[in-house]
N, C-alpha and C. Protein backbone atom coordinates (compact mmCIF):
# COMPACT_ATOMS: atom_id res chain seq x y z
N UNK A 1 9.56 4.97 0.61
CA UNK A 1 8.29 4.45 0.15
C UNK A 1 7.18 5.25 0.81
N UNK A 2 5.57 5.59 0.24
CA UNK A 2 5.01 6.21 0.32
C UNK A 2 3.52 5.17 0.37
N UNK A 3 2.72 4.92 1.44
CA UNK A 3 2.04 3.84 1.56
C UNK A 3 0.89 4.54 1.89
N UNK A 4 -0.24 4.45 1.01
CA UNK A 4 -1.35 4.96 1.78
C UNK A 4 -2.16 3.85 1.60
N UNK A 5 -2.82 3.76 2.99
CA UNK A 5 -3.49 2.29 3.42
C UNK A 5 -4.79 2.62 3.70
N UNK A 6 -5.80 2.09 3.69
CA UNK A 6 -7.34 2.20 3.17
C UNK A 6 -7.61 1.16 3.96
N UNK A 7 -8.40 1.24 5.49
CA UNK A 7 -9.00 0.28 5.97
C UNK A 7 -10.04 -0.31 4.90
N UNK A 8 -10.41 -1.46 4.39
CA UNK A 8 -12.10 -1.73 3.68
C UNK A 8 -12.48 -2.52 3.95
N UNK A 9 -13.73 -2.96 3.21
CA UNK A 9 -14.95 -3.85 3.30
C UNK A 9 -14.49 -5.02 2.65
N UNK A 10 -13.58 -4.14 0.92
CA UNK A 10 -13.52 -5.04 -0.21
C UNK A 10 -12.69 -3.89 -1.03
N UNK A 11 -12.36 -4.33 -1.82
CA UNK A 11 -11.56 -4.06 -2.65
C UNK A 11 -11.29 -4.88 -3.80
N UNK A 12 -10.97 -4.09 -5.22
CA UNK A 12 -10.61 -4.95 -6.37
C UNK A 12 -9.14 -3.86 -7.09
N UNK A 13 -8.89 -4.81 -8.01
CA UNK A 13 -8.17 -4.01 -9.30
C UNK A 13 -7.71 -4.92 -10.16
N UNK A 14 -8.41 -4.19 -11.44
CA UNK A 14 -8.41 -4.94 -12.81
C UNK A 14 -7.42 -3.78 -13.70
N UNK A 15 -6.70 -5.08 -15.00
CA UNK A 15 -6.24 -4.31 -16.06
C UNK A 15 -7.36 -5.06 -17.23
N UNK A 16 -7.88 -3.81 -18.10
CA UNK A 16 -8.07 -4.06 -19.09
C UNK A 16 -9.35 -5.22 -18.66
N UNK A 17 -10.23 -4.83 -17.88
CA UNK A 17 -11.67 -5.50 -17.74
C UNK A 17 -11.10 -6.56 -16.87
N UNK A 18 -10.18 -7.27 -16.40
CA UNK A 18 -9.48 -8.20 -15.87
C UNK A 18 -9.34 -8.38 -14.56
N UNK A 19 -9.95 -8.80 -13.29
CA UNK A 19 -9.75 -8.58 -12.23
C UNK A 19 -7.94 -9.58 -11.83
N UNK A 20 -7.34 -8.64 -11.37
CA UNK A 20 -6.12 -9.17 -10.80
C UNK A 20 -5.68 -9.27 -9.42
N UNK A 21 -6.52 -8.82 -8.62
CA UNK A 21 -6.63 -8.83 -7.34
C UNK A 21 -7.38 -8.26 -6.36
N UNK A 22 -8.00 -9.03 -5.51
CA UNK A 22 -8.32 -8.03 -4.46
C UNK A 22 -8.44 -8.70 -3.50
N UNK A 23 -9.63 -7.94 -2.30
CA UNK A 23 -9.38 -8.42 -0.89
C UNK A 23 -11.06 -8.04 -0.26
N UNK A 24 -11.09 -8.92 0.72
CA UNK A 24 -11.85 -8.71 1.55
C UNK A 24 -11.78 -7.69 2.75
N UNK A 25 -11.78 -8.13 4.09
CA UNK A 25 -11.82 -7.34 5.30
C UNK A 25 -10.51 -6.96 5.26
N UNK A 26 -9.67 -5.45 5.32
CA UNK A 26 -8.51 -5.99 5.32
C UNK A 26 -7.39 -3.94 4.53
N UNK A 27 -6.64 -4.02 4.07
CA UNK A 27 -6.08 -3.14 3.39
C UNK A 27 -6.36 -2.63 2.02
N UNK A 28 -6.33 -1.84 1.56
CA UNK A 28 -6.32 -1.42 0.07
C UNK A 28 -4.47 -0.67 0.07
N UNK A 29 -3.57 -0.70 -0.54
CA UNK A 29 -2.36 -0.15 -0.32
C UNK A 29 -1.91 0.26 -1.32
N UNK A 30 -2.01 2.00 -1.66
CA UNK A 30 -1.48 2.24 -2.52
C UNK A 30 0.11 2.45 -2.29
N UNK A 31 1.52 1.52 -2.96
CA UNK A 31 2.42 2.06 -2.62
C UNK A 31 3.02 2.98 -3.61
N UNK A 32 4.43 3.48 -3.57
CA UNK A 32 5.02 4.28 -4.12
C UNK A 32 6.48 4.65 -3.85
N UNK A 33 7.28 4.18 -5.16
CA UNK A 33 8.47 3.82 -4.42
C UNK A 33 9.56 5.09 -4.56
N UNK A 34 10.40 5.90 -3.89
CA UNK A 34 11.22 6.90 -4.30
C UNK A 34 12.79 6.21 -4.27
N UNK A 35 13.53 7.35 -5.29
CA UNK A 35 14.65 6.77 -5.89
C UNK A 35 15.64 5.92 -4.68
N UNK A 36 15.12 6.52 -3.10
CA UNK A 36 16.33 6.15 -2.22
C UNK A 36 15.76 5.31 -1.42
N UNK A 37 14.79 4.39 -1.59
CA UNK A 37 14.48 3.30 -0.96
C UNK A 37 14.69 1.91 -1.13
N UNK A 38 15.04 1.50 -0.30
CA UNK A 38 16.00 0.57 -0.12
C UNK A 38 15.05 -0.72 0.28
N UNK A 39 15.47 -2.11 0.73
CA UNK A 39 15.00 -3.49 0.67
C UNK A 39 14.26 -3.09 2.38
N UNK A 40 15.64 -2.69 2.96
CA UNK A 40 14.98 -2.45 4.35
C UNK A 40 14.18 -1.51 4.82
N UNK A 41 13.99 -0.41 4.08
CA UNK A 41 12.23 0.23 3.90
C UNK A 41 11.25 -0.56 4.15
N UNK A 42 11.52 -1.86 2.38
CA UNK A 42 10.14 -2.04 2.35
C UNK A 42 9.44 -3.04 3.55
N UNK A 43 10.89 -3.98 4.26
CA UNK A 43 10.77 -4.50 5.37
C UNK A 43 10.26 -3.88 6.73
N UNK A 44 10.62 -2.73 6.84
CA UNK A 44 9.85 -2.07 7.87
C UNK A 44 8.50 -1.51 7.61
N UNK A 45 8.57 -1.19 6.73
CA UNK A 45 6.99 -0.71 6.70
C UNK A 45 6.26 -2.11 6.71
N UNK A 46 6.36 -3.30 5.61
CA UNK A 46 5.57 -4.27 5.73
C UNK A 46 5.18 -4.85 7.04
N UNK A 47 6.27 -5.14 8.38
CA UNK A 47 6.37 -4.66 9.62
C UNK A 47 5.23 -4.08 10.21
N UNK A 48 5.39 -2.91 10.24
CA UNK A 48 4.60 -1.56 11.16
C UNK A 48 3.17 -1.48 10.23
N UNK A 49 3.09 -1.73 9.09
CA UNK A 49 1.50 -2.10 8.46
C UNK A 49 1.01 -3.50 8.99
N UNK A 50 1.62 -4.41 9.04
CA UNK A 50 0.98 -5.55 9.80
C UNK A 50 0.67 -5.48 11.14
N UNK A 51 1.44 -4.72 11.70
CA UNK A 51 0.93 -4.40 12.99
C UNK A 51 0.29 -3.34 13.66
N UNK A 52 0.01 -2.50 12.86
CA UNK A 52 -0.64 -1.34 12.88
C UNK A 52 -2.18 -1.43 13.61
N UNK A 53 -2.44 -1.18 14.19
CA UNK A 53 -3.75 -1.18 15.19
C UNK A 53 -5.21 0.02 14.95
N UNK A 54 -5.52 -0.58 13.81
CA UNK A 54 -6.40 0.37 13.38
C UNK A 54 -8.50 -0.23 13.43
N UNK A 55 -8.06 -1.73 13.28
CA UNK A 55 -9.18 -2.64 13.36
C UNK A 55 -10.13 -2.62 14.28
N UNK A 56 -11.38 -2.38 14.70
CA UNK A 56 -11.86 -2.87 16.10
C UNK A 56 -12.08 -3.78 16.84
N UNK A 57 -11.93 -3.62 17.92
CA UNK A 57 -11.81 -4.83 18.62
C UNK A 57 -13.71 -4.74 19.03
N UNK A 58 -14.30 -5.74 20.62
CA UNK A 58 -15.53 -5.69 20.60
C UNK A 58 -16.29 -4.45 21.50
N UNK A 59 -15.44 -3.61 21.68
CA UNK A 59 -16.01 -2.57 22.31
C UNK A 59 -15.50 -1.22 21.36
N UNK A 60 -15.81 -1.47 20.16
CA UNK A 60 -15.11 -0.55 18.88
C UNK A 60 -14.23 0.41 18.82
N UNK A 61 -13.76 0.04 19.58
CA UNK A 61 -11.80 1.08 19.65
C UNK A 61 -11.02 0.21 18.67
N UNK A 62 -10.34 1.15 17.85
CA UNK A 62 -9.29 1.14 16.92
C UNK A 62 -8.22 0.45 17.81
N UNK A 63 -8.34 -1.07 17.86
CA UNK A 63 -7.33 -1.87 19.07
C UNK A 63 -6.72 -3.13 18.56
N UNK A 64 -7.43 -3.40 16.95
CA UNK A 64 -6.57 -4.57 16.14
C UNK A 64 -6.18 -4.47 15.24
N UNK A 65 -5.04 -5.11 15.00
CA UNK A 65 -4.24 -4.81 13.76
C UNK A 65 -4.62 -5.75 12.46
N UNK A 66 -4.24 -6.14 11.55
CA UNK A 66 -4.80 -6.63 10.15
C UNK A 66 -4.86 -8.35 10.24
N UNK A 67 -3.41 -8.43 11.23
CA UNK A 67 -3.03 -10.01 11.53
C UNK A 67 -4.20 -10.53 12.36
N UNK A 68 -4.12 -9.68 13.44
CA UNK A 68 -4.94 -10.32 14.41
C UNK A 68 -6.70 -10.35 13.83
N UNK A 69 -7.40 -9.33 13.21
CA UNK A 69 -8.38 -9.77 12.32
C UNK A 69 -8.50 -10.86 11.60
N UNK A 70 -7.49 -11.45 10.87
CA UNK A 70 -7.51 -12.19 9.53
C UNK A 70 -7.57 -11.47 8.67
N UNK A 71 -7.40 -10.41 8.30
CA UNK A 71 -7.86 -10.25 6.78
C UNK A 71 -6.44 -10.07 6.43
N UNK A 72 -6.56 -9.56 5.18
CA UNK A 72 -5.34 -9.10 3.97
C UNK A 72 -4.99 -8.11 3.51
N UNK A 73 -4.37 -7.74 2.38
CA UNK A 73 -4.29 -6.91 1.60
C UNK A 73 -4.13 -6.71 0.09
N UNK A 74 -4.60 -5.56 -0.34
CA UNK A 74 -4.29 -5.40 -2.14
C UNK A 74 -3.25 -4.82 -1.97
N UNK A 75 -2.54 -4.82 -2.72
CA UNK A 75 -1.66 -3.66 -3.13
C UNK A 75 -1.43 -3.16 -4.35
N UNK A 76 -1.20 -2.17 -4.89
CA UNK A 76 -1.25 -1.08 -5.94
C UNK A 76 -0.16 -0.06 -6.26
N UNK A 77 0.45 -0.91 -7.54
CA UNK A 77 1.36 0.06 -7.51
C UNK A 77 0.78 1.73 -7.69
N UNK A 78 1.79 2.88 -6.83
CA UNK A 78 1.54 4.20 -7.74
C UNK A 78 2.79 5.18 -7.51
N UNK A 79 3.13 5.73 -8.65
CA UNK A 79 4.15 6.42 -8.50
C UNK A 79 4.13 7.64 -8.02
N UNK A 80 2.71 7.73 -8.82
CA UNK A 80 2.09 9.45 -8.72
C UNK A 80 2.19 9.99 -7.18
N UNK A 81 2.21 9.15 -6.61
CA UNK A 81 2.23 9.37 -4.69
C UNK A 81 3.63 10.19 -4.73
N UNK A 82 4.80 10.21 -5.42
CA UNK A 82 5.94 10.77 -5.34
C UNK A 82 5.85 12.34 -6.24
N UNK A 83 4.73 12.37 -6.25
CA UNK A 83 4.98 13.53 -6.99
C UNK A 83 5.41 14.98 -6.05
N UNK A 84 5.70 16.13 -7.14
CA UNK A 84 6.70 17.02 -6.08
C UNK A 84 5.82 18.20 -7.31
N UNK A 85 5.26 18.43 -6.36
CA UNK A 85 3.70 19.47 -6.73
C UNK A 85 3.98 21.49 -6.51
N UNK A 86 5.61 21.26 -5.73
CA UNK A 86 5.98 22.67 -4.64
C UNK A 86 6.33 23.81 -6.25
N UNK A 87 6.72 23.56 -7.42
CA UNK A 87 6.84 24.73 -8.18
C UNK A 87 5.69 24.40 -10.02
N UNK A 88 4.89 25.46 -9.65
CA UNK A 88 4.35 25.49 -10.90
C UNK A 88 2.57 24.45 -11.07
N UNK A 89 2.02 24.52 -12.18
CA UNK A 89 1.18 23.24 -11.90
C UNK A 89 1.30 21.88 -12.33
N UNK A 90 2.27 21.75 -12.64
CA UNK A 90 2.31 20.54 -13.82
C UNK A 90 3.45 19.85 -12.73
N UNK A 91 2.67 18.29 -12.05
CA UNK A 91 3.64 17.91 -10.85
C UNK A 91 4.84 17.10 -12.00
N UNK A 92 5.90 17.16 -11.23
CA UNK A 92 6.98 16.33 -11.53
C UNK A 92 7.39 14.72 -10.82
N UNK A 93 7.51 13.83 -11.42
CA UNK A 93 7.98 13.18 -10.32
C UNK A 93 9.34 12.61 -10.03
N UNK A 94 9.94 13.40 -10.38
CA UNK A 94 11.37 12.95 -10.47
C UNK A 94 12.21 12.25 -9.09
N UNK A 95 10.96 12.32 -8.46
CA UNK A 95 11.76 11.20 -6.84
C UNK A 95 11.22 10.15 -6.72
N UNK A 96 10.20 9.95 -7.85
CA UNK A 96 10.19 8.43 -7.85
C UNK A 96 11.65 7.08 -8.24
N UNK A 97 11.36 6.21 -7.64
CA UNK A 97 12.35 5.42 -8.27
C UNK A 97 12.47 4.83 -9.61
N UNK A 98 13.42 4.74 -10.38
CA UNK A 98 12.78 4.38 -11.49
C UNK A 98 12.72 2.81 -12.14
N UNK A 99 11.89 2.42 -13.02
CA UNK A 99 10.92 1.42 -12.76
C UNK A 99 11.58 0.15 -12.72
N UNK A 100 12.67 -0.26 -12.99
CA UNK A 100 13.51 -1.34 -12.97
C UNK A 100 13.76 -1.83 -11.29
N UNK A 101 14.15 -0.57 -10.38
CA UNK A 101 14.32 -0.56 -9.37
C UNK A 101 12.85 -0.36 -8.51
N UNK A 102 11.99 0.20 -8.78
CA UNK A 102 10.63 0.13 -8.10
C UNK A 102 9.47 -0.73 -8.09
N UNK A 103 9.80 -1.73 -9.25
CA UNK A 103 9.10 -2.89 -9.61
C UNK A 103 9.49 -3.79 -8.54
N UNK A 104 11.11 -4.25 -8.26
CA UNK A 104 11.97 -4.63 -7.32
C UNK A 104 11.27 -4.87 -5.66
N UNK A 105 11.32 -3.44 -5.41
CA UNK A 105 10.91 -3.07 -4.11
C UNK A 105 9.20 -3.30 -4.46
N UNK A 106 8.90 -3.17 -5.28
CA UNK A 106 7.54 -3.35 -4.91
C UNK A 106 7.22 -4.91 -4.75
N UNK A 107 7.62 -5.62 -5.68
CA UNK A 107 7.53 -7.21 -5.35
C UNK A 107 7.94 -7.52 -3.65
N UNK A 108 9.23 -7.22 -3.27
CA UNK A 108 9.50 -7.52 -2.29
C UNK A 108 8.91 -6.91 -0.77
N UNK A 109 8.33 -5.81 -1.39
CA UNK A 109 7.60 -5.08 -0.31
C UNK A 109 6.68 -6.17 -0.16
N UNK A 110 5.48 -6.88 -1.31
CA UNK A 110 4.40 -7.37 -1.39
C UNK A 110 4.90 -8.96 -0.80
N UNK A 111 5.92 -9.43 -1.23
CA UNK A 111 6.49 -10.61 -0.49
C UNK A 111 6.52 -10.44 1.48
N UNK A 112 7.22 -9.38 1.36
CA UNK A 112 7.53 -9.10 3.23
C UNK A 112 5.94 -9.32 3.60
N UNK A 113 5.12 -8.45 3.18
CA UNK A 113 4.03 -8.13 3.66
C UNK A 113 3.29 -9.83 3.28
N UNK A 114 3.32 -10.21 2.82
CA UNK A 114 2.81 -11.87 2.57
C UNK A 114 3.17 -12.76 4.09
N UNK A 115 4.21 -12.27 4.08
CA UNK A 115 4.80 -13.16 5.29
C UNK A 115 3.90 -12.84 6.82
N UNK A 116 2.98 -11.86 6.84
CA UNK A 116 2.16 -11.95 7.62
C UNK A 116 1.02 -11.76 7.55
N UNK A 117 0.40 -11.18 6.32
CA UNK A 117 -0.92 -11.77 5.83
C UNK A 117 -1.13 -12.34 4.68
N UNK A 118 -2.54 -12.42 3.94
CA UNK A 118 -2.86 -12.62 2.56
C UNK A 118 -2.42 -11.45 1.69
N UNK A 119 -1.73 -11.32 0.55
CA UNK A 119 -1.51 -10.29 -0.27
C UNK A 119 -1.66 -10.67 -2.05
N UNK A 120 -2.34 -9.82 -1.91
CA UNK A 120 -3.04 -10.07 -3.80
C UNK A 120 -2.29 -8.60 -4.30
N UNK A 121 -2.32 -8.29 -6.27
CA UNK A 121 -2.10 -7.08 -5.66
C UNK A 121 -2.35 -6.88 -7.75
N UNK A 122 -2.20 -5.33 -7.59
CA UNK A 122 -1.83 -5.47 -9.20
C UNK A 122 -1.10 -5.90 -9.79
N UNK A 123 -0.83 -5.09 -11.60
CA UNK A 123 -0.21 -5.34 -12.58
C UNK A 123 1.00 -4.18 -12.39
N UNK A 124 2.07 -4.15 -11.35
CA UNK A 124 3.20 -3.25 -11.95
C UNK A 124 3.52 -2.42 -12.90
N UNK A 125 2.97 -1.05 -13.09
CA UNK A 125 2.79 -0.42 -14.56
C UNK A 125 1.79 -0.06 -15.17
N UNK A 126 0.63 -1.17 -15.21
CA UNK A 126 -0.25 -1.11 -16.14
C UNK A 126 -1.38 0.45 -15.54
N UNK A 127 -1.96 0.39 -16.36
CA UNK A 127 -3.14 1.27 -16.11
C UNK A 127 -4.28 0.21 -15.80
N UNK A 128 -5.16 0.94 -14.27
CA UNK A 128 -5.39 -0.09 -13.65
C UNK A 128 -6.89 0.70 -12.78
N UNK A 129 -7.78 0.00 -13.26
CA UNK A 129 -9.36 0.49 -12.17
C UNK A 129 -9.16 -0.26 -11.19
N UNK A 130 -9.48 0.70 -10.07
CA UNK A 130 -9.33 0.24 -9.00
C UNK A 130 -10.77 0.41 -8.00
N UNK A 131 -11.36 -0.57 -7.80
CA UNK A 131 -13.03 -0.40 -7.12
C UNK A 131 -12.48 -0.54 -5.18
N UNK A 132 -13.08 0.10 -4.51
CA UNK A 132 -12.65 0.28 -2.99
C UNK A 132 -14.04 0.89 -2.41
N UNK A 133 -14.17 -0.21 -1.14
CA UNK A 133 -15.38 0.15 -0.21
C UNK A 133 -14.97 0.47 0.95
N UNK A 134 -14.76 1.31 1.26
CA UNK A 134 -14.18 1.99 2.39
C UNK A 134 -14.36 1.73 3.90
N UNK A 135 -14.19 1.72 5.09
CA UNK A 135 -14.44 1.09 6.34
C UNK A 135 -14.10 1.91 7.35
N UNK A 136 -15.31 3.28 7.63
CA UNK A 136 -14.65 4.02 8.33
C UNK A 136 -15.09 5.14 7.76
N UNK A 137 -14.69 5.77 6.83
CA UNK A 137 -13.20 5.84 6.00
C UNK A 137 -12.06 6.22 6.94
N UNK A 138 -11.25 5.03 7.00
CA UNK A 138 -9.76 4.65 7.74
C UNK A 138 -8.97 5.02 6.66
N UNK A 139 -8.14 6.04 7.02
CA UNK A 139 -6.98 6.23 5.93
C UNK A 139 -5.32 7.00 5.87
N UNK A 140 -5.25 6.19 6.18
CA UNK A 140 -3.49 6.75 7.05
C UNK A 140 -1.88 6.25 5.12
N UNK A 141 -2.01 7.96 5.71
CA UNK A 141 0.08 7.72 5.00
C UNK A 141 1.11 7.77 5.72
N UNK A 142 1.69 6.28 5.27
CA UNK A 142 3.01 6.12 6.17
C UNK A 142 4.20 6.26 4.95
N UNK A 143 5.40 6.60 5.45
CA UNK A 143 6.54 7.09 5.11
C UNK A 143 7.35 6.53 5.56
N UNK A 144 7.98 5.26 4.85
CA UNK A 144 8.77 4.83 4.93
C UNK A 144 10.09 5.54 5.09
N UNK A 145 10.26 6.89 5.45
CA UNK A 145 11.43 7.60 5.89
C UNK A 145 11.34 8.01 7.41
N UNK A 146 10.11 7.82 7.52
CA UNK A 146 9.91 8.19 9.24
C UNK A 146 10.12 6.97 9.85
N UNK A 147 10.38 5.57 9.70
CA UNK A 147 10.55 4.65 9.81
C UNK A 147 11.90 4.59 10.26
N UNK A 148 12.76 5.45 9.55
CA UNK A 148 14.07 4.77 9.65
C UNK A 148 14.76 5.66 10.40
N UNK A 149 13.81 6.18 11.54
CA UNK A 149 14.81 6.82 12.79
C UNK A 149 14.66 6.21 13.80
């Protein structure tokens, strides 16, 4: 899995004029699932994003994590994060997982990650505007393969 996380202000995402989720103080998360990720990926990353220490505390060092703030997160599906850009211009993404199995992990990623904050999130699939106020701009990719050493 391929997680890029967006400290913000606020955040939304709508299908089709429709707001379906968003968030306050808290994450924007685009994930992205590849063919060899597994349940216990999405458990560790949901993990190491909840506890991740990026928030400020009162002397503004990057010293709290999302829990200890209160806030939440969106999450967003994207596949395009798997893309494999190394021959030619036209990216491929053939290491994404495919969608039967990445829908899967993405629910359950968004479940794990529930279990320690608020989580709203998109439409799985759809084509989807996504509005984001940035905080910082804080913006870290984690890799759910660096995880699993």
């Amino acid at each position: 899995m391929i997680a890029v996380l967006q400290r913000v202000s606020r955040a939304g995402v709508s299908v089709d004029g429709v707001q379906t989720g968003s968030v306050e103080t808290g994450f924007l998360i685009l994930l992205g699932v590849a063919k060899e990720d597994t349940e216990q990926d999405a458990g560790r990353l949901s993990e190491k994003i909840a506890a991740l220490r990026v928030f400020e505390d009162e002397n503004g060092k990057m010293n709290r994590s999302v829990v200890q703030i209160g806030g939440g997160a969106l999450v967003v599906s994207n596949f395009t994060l798997l893309a494999d850009y190394s021959h030619g211009n036209r990216p491929d993404f053939m290491g994404a997982a495919p969608p039967d199995k990445a829908k899967a992990l993405y629910e359950r990623f968004i479940d794990l990650l529930g279990e320690h904050i608020p989580v709203q999130s998109g439409v799985f699939g759809a084509d989807m505007d996504v509005f984001i106020e940035n905080d910082g701009p804080v913006t870290i990719v984690m890799n759910s393969e660096k995880l699993r050493k």
